[in-house]
N, C-alpha and C. Protein backbone atom coordinates (compact mmCIF):
# COMPACT_ATOMS: atom_id res chain seq x y z
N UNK A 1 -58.92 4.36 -101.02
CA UNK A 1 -57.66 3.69 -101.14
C UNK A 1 -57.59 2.59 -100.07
N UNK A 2 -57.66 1.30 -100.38
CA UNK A 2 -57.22 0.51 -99.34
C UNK A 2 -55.45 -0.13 -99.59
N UNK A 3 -55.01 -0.06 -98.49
CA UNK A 3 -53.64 -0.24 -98.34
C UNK A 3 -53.72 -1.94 -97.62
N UNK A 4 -53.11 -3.01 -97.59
CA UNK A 4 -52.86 -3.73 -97.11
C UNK A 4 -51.62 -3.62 -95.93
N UNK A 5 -52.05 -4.07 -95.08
CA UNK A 5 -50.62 -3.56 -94.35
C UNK A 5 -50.12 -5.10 -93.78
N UNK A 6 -49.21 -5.30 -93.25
CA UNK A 6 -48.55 -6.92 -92.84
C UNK A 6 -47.79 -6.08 -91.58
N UNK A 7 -48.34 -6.05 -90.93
CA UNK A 7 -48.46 -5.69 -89.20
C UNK A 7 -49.13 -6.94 -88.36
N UNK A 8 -47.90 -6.86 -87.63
CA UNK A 8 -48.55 -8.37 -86.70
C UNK A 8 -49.33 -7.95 -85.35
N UNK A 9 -49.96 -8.53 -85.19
CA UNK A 9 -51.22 -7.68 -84.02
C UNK A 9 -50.14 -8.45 -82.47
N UNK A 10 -50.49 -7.25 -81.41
CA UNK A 10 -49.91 -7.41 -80.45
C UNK A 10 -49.83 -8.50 -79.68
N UNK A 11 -48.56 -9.28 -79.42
CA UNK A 11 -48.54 -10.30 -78.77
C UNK A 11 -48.80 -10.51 -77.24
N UNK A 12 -50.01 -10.59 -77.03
CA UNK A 12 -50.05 -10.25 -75.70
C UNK A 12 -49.19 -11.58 -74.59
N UNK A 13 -48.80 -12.52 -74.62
CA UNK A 13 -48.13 -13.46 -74.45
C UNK A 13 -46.70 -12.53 -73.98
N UNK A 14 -46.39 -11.78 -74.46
CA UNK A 14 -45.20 -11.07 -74.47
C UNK A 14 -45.30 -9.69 -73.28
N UNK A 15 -46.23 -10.24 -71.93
CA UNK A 15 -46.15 -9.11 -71.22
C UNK A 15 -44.60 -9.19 -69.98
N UNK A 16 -44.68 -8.00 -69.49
CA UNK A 16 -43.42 -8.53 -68.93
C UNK A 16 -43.43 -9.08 -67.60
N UNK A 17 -45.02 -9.33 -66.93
CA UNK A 17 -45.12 -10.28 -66.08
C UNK A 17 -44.73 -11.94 -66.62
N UNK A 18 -44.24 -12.00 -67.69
CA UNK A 18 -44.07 -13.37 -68.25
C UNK A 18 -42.52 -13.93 -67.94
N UNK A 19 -42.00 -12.68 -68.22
CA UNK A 19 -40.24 -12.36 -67.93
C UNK A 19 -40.13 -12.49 -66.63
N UNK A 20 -40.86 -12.03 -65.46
CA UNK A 20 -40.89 -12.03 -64.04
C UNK A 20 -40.91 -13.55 -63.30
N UNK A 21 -41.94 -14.04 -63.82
CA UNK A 21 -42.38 -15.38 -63.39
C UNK A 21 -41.29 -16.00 -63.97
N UNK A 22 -40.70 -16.30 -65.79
CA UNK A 22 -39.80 -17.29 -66.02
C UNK A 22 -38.54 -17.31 -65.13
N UNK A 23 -37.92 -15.99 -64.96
CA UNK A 23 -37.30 -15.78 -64.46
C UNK A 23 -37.23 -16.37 -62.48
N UNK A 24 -38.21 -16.56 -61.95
CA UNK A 24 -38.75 -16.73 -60.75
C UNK A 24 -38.10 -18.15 -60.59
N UNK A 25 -39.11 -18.95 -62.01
CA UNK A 25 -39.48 -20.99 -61.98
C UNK A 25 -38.07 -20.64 -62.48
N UNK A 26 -37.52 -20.17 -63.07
CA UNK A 26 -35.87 -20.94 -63.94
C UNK A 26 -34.90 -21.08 -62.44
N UNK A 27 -35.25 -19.70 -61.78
CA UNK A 27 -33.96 -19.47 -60.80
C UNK A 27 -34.08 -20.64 -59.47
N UNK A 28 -35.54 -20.96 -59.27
CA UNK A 28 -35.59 -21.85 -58.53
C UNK A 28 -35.04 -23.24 -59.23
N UNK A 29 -35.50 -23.65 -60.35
CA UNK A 29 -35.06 -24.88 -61.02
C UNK A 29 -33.63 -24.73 -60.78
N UNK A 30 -32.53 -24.19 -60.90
CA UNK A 30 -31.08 -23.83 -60.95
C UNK A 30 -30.74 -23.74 -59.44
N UNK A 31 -31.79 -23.50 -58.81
CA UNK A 31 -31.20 -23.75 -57.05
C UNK A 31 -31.05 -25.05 -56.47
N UNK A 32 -32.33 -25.28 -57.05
CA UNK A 32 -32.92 -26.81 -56.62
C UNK A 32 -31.66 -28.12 -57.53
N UNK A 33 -31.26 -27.43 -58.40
CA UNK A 33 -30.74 -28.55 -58.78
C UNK A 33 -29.20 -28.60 -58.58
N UNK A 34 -28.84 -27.10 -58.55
CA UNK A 34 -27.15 -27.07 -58.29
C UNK A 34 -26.66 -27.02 -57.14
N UNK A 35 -27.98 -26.60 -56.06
CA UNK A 35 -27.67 -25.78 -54.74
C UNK A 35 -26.81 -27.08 -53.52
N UNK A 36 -27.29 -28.17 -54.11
CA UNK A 36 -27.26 -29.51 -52.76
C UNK A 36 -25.97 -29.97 -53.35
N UNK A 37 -25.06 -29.26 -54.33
CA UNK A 37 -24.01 -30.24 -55.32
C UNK A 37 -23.13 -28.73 -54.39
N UNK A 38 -23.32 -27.92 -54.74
CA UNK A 38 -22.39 -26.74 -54.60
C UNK A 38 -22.22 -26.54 -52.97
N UNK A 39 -23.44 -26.60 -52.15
CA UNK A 39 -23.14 -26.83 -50.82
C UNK A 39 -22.16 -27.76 -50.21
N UNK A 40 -22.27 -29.16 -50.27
CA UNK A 40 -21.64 -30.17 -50.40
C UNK A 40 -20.09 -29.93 -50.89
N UNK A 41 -19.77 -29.59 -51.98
CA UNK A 41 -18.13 -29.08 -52.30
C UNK A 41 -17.62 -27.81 -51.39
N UNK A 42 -19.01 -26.99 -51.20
CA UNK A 42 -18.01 -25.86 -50.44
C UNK A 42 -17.75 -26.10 -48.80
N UNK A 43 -18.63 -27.03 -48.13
CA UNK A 43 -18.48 -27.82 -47.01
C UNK A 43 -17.74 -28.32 -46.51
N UNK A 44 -17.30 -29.39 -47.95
CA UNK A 44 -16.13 -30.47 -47.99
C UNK A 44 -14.80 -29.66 -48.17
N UNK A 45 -14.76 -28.81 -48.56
CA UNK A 45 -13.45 -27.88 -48.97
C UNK A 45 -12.75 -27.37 -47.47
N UNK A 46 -14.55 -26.33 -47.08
CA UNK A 46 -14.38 -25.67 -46.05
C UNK A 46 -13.72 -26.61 -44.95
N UNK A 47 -14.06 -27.86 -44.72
CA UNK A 47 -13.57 -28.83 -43.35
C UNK A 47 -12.92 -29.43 -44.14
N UNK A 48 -12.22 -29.28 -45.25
CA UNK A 48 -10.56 -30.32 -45.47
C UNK A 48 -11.01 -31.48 -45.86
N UNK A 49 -12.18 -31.94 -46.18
CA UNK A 49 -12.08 -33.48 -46.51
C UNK A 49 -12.10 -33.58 -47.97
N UNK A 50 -12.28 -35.02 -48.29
CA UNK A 50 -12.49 -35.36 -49.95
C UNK A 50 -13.15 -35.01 -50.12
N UNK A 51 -13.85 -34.64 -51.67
CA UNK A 51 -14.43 -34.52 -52.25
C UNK A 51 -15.45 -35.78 -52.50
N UNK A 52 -14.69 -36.45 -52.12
CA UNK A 52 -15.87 -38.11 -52.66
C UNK A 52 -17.29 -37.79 -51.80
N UNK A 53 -17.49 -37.11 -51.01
CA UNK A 53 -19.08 -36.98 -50.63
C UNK A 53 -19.92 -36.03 -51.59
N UNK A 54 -19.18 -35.35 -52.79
CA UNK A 54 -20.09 -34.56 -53.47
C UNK A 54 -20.27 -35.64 -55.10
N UNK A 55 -19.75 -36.50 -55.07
CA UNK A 55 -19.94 -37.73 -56.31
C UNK A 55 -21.27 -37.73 -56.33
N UNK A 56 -22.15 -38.58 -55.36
CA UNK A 56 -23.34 -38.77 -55.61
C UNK A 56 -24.67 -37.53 -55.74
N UNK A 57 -24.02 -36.35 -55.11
CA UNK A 57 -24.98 -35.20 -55.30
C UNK A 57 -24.77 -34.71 -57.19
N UNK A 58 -23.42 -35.24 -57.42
CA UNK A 58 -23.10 -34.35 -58.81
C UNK A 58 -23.66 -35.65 -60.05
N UNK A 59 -23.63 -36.68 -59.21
CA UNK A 59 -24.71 -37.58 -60.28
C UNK A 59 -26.14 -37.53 -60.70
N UNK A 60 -26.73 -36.93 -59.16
CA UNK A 60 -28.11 -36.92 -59.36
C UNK A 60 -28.24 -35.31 -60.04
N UNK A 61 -27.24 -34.35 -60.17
CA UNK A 61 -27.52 -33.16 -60.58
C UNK A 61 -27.32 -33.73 -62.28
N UNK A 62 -26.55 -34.30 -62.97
CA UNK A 62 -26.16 -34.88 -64.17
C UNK A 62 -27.88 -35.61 -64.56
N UNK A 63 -27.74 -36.46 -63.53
CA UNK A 63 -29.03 -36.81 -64.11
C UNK A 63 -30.46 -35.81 -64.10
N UNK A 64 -30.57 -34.74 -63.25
CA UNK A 64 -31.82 -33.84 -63.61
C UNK A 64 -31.67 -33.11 -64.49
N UNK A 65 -30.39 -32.61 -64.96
CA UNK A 65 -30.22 -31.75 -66.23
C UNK A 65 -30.31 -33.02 -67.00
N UNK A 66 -30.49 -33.95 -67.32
CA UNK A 66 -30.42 -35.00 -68.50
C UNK A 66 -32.13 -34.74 -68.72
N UNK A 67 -32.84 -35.18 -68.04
CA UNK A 67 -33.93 -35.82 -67.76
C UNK A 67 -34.90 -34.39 -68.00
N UNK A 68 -34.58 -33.60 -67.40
CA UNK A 68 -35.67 -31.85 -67.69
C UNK A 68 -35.64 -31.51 -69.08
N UNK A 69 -33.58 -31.93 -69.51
CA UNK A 69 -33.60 -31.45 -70.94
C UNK A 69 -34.42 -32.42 -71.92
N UNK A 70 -34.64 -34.03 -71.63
CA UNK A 70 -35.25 -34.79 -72.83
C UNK A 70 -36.93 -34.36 -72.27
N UNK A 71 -36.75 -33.83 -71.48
CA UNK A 71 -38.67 -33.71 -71.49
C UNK A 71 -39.03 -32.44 -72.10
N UNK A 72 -38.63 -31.52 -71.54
CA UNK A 72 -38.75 -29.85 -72.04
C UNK A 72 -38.14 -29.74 -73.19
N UNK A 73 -37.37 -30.45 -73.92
CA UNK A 73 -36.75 -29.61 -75.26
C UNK A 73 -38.13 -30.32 -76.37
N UNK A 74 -38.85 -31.31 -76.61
CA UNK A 74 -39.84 -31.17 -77.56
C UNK A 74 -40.64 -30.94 -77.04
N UNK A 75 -41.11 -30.59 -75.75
CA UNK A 75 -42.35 -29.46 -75.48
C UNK A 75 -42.14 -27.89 -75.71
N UNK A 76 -40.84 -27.20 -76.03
CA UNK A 76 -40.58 -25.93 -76.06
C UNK A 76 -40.48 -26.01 -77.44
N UNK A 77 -40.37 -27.01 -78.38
CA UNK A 77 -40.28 -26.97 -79.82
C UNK A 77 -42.15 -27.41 -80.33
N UNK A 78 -42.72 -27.64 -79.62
CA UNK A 78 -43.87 -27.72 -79.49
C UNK A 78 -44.76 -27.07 -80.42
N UNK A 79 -45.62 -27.13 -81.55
CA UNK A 79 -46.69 -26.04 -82.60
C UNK A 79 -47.39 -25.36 -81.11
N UNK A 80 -47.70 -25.67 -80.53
CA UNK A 80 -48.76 -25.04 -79.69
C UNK A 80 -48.15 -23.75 -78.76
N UNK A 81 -46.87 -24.36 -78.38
CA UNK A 81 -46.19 -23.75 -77.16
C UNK A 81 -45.01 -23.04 -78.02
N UNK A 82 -44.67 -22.97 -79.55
CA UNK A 82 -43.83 -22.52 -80.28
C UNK A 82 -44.13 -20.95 -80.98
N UNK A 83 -45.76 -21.08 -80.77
CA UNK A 83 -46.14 -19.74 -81.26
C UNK A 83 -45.88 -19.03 -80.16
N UNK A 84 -46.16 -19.24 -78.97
CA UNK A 84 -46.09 -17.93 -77.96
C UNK A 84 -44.33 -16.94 -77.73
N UNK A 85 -44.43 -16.68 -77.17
CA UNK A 85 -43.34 -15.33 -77.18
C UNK A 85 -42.40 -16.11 -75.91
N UNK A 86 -41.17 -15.76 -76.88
CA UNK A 86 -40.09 -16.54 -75.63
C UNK A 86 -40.18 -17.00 -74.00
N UNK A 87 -40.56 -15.33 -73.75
CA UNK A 87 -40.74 -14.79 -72.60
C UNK A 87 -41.88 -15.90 -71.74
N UNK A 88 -43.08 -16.09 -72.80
CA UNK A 88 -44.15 -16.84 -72.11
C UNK A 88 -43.98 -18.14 -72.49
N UNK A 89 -43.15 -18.60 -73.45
CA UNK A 89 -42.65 -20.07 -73.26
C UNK A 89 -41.86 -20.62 -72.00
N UNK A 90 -40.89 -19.51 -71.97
CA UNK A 90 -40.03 -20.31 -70.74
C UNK A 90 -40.83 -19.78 -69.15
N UNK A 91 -42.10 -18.99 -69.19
CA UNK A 91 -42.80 -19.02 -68.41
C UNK A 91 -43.84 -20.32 -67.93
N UNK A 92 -43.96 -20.35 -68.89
CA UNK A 92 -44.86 -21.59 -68.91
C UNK A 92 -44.26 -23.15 -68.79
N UNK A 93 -42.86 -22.89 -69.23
CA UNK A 93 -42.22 -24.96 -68.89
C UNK A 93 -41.16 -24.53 -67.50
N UNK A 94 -41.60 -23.29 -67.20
CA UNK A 94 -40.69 -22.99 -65.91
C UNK A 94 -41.37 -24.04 -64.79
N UNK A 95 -42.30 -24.42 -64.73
CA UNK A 95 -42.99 -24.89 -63.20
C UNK A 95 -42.97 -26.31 -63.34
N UNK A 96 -42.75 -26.81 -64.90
CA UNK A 96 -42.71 -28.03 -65.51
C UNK A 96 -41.26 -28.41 -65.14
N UNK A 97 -40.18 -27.23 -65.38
CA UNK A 97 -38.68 -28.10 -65.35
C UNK A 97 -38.82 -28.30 -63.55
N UNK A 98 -39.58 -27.33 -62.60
CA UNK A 98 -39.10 -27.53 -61.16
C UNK A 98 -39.48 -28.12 -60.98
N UNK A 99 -40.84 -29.08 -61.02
CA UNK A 99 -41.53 -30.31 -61.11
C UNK A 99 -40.94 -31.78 -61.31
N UNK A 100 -40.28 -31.54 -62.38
CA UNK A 100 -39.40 -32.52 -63.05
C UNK A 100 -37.92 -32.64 -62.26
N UNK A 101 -37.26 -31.50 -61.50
CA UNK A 101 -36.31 -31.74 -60.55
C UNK A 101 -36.59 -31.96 -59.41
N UNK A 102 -37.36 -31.76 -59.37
CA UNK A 102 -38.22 -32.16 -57.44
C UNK A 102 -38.03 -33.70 -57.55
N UNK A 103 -38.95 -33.86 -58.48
CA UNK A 103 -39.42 -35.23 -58.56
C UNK A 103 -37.93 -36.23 -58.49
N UNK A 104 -37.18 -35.97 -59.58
CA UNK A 104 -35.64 -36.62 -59.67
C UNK A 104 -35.31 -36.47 -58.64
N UNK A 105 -34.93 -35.59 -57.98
CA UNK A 105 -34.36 -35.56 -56.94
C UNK A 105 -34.88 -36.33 -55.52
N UNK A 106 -36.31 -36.18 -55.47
CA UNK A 106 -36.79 -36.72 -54.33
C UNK A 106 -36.97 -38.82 -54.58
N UNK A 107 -37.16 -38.88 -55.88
CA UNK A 107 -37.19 -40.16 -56.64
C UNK A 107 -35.69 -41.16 -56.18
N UNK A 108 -35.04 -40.18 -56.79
CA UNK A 108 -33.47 -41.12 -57.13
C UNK A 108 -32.63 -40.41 -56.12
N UNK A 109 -32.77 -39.71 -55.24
CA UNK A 109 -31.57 -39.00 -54.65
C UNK A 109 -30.94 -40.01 -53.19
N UNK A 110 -31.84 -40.72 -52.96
CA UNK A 110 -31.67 -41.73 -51.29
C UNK A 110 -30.46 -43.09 -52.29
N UNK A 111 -31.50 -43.49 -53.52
CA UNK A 111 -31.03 -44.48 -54.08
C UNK A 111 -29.74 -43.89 -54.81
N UNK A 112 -29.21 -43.44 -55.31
CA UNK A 112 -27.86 -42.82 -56.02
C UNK A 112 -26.82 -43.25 -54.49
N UNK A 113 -27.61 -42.31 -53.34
CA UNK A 113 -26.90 -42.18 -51.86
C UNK A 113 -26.06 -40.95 -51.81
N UNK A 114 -27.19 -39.53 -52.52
CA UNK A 114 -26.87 -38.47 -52.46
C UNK A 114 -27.33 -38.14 -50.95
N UNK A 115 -27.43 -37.27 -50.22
CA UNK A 115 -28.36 -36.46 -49.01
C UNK A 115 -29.96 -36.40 -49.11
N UNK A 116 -30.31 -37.54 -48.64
CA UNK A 116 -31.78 -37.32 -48.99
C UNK A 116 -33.00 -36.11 -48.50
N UNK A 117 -33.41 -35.58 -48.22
CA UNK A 117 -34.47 -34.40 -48.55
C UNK A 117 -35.42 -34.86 -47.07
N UNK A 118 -35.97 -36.46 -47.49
CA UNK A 118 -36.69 -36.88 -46.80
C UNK A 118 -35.69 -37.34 -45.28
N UNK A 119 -36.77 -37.61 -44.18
CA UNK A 119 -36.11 -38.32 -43.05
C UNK A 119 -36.04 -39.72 -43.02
């Protein structure tokens, strides 16, 4: 008797060191990009002043979520990078989005006349 069976063979892509790491690159990407906007307001709050010194940090944060999302959303829709398992997709464009906010940030952040990084 042969039976055909439609069993999908184990995704190894789907280990849960994949979940560990995305989780790792996402949380840093989300530090790196909110952390210098959210410091800045709770600073400015904390010592009573305007708010107008967190404008240019909340521009350059506008612009790295612009800029990660037009690069990473057709690489995560990707044939190549579309077969693998959630888990190891957003493992894998995790080091790509912190890359991509480093860069913005260290790029455009003096010129905007956010807090620059550099001396």
């Amino acid at each position: 008797m042969n039976v055909t069976r439609n069993v999908k063979p184990r995704d190894l892509a789907d280990w849960p060191a994949c979940r560990y790491l995305a989780l790792f690159f996402w949380s840093w990407a989300t530090l790196i990009t909110f952390g210098p906007t959210l410091l800045m307001a709770v600073l400015s709050v904390a010592w009573m002043q305007p708010l107008t010194s967190v404008v240019p940090s909340a521009k350059v944060t506008v612009i790295q979520v612009g800029i990660t999302s037009a690069v990473l959303t057709p690489l995560y829709f990707a044939p190549g990078i579309n077969r693998l398992a959630r888990s190891a997709r957003f493992a894998l464009l995790g080091p790509l989005a912190v890359t991509v906010i480093l860069v913005v940030l260290l790029c455009l952040g003096p010129h905007v006349g956010a807090t620059s990084l550099l001396p």
